[in-house]
N, C-alpha and C. Protein backbone atom coordinates (compact mmCIF):
# COMPACT_ATOMS: atom_id res chain seq x y z
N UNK A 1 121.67 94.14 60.67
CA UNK A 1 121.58 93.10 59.68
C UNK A 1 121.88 91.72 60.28
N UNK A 2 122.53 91.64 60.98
CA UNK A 2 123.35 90.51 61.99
C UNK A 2 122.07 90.01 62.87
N UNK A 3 121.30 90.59 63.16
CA UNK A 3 119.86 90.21 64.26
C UNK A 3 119.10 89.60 62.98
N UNK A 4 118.71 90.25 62.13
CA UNK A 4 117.86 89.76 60.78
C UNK A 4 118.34 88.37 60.95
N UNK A 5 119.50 88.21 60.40
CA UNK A 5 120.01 87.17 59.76
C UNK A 5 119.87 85.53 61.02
N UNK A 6 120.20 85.88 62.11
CA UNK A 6 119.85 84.99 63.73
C UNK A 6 118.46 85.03 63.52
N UNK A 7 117.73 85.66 63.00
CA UNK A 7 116.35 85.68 63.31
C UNK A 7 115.69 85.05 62.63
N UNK A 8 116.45 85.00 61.26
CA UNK A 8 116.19 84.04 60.51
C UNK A 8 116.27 82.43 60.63
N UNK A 9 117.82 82.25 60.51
CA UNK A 9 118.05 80.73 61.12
C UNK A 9 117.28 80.59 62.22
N UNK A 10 116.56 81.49 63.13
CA UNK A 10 115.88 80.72 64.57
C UNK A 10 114.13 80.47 63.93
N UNK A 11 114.02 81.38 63.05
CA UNK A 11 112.57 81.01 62.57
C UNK A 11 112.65 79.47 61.81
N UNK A 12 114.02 79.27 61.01
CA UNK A 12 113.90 77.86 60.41
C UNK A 12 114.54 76.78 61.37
N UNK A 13 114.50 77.43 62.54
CA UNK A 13 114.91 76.16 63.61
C UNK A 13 112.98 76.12 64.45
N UNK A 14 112.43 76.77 64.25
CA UNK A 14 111.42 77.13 64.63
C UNK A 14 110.05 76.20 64.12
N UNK A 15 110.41 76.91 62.58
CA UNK A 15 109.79 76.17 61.16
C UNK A 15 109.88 74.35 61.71
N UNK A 16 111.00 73.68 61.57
CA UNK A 16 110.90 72.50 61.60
C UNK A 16 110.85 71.44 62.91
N UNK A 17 110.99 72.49 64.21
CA UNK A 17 110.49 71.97 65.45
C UNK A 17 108.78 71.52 64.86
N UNK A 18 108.15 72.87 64.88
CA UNK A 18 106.89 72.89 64.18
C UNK A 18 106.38 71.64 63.14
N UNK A 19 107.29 71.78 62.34
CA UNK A 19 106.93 69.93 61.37
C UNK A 19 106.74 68.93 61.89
N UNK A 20 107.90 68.66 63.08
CA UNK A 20 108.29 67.52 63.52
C UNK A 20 107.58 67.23 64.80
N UNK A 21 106.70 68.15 65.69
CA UNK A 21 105.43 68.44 66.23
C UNK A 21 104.47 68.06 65.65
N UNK A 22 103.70 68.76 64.33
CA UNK A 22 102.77 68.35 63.80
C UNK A 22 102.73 66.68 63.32
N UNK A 23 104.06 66.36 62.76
CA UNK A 23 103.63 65.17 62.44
C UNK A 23 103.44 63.72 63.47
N UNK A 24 104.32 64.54 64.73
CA UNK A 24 104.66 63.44 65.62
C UNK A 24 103.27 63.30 66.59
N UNK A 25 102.13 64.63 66.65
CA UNK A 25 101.10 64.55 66.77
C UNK A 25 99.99 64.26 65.86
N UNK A 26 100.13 63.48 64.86
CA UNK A 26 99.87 63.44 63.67
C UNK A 26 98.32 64.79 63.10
N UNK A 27 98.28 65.56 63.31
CA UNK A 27 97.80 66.89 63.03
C UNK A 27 97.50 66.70 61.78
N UNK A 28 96.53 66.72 61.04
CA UNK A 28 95.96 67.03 59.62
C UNK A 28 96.43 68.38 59.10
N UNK A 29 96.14 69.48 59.97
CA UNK A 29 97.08 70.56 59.45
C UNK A 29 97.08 72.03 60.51
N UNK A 30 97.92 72.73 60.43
CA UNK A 30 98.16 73.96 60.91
C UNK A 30 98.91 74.91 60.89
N UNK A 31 98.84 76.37 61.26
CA UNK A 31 99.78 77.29 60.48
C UNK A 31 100.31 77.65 61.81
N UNK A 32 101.69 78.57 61.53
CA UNK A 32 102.12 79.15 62.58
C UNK A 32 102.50 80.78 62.05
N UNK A 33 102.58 81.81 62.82
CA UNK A 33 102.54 82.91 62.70
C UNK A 33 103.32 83.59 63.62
N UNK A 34 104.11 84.77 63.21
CA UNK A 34 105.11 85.21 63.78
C UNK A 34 105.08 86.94 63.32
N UNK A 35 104.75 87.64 64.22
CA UNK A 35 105.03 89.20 63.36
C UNK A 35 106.32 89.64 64.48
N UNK A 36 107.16 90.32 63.39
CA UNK A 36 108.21 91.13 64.11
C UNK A 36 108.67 92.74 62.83
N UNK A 37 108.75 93.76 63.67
CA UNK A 37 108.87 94.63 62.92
C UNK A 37 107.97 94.59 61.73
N UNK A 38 106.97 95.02 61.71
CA UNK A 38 105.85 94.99 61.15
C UNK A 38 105.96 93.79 59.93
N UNK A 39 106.45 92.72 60.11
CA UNK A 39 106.69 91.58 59.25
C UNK A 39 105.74 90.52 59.72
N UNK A 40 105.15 89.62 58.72
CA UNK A 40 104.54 88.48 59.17
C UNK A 40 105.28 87.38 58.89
N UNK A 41 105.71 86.58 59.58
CA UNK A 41 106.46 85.06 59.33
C UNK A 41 105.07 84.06 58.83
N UNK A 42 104.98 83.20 58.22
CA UNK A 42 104.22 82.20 57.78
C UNK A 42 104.86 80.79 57.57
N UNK A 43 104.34 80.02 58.72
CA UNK A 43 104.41 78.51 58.47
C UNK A 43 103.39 77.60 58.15
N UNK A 44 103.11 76.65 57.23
CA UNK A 44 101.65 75.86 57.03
C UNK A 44 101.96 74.55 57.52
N UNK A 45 101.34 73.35 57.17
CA UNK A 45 101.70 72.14 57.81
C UNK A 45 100.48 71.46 56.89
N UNK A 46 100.41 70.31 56.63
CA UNK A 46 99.51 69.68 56.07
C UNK A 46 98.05 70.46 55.14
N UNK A 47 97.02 69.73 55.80
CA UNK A 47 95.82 70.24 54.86
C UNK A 47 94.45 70.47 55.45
N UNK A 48 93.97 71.73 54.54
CA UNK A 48 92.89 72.39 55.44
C UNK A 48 91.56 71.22 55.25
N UNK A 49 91.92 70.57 53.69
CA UNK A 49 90.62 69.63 54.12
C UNK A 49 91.78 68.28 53.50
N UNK A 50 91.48 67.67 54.46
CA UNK A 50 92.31 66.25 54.02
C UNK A 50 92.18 65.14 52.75
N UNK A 51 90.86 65.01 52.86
CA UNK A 51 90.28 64.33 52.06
C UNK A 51 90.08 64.66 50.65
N UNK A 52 90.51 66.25 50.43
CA UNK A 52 90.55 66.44 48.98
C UNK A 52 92.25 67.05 48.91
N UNK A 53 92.52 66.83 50.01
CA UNK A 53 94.68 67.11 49.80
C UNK A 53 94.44 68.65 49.83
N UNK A 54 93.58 69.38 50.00
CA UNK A 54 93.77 70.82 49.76
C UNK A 54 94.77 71.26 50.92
N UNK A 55 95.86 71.90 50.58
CA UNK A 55 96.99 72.18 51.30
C UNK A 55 96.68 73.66 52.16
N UNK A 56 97.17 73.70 53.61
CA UNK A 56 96.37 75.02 54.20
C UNK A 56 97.11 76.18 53.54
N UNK A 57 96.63 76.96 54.44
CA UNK A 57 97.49 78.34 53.40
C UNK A 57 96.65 79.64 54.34
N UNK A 58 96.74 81.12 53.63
CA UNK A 58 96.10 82.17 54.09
C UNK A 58 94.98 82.30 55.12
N UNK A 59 94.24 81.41 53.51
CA UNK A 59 93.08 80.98 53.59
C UNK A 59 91.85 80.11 54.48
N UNK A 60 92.79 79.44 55.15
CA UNK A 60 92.47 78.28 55.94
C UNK A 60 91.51 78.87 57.00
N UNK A 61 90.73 78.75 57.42
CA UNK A 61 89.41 78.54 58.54
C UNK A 61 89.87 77.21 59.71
N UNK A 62 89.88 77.52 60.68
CA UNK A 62 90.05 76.21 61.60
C UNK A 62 89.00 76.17 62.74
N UNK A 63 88.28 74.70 63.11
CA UNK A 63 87.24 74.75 63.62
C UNK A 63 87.61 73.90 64.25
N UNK A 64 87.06 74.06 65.51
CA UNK A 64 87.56 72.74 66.39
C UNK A 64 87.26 71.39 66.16
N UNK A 65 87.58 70.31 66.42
CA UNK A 65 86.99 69.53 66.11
C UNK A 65 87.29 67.96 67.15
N UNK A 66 86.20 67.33 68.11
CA UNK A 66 86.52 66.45 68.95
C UNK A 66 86.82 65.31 68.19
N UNK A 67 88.04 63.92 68.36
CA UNK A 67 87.75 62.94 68.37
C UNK A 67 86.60 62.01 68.78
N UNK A 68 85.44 61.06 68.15
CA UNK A 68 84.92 60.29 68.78
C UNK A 68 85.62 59.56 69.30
N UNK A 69 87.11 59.31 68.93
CA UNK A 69 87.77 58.09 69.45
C UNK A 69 88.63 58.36 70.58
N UNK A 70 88.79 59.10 71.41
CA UNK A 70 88.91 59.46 72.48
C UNK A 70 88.58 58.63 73.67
């Protein structure tokens, strides 16, 4: 129970590295994923389409996509 519980606090030390990544790369959106003991962890981050705020999730499809401004 004692590993659970570390495993926990390290996924939400994990979780908000992850935020503070995405936003500092300013990232429109992305998930992060974690299986342990047949468990799935789930993190999201912004939005799968920006322009209508749709927030990512399950669901999300990701396609690459180049800057022209590069």
């Amino acid at each position: 129970m004692e590993n659970q519980k570390q495993f926990i606090e390290k996924w939400h030390e994990l979780g908000n590295f992850f935020d503070e990544a995405m936003e500092r790369e300013q990232m429109v959106g992305s998930s992060l994923y974690f299986v342990r003991d047949k468990n799935v962890y789930k993190k999201f981050y912004g939005f799968a389409d920006k322009s209508s705020q749709q927030a990512t999730n399950e669901q999300t499809i990701y396609s690459p996509y180049i800057s022209s401004q590069s």
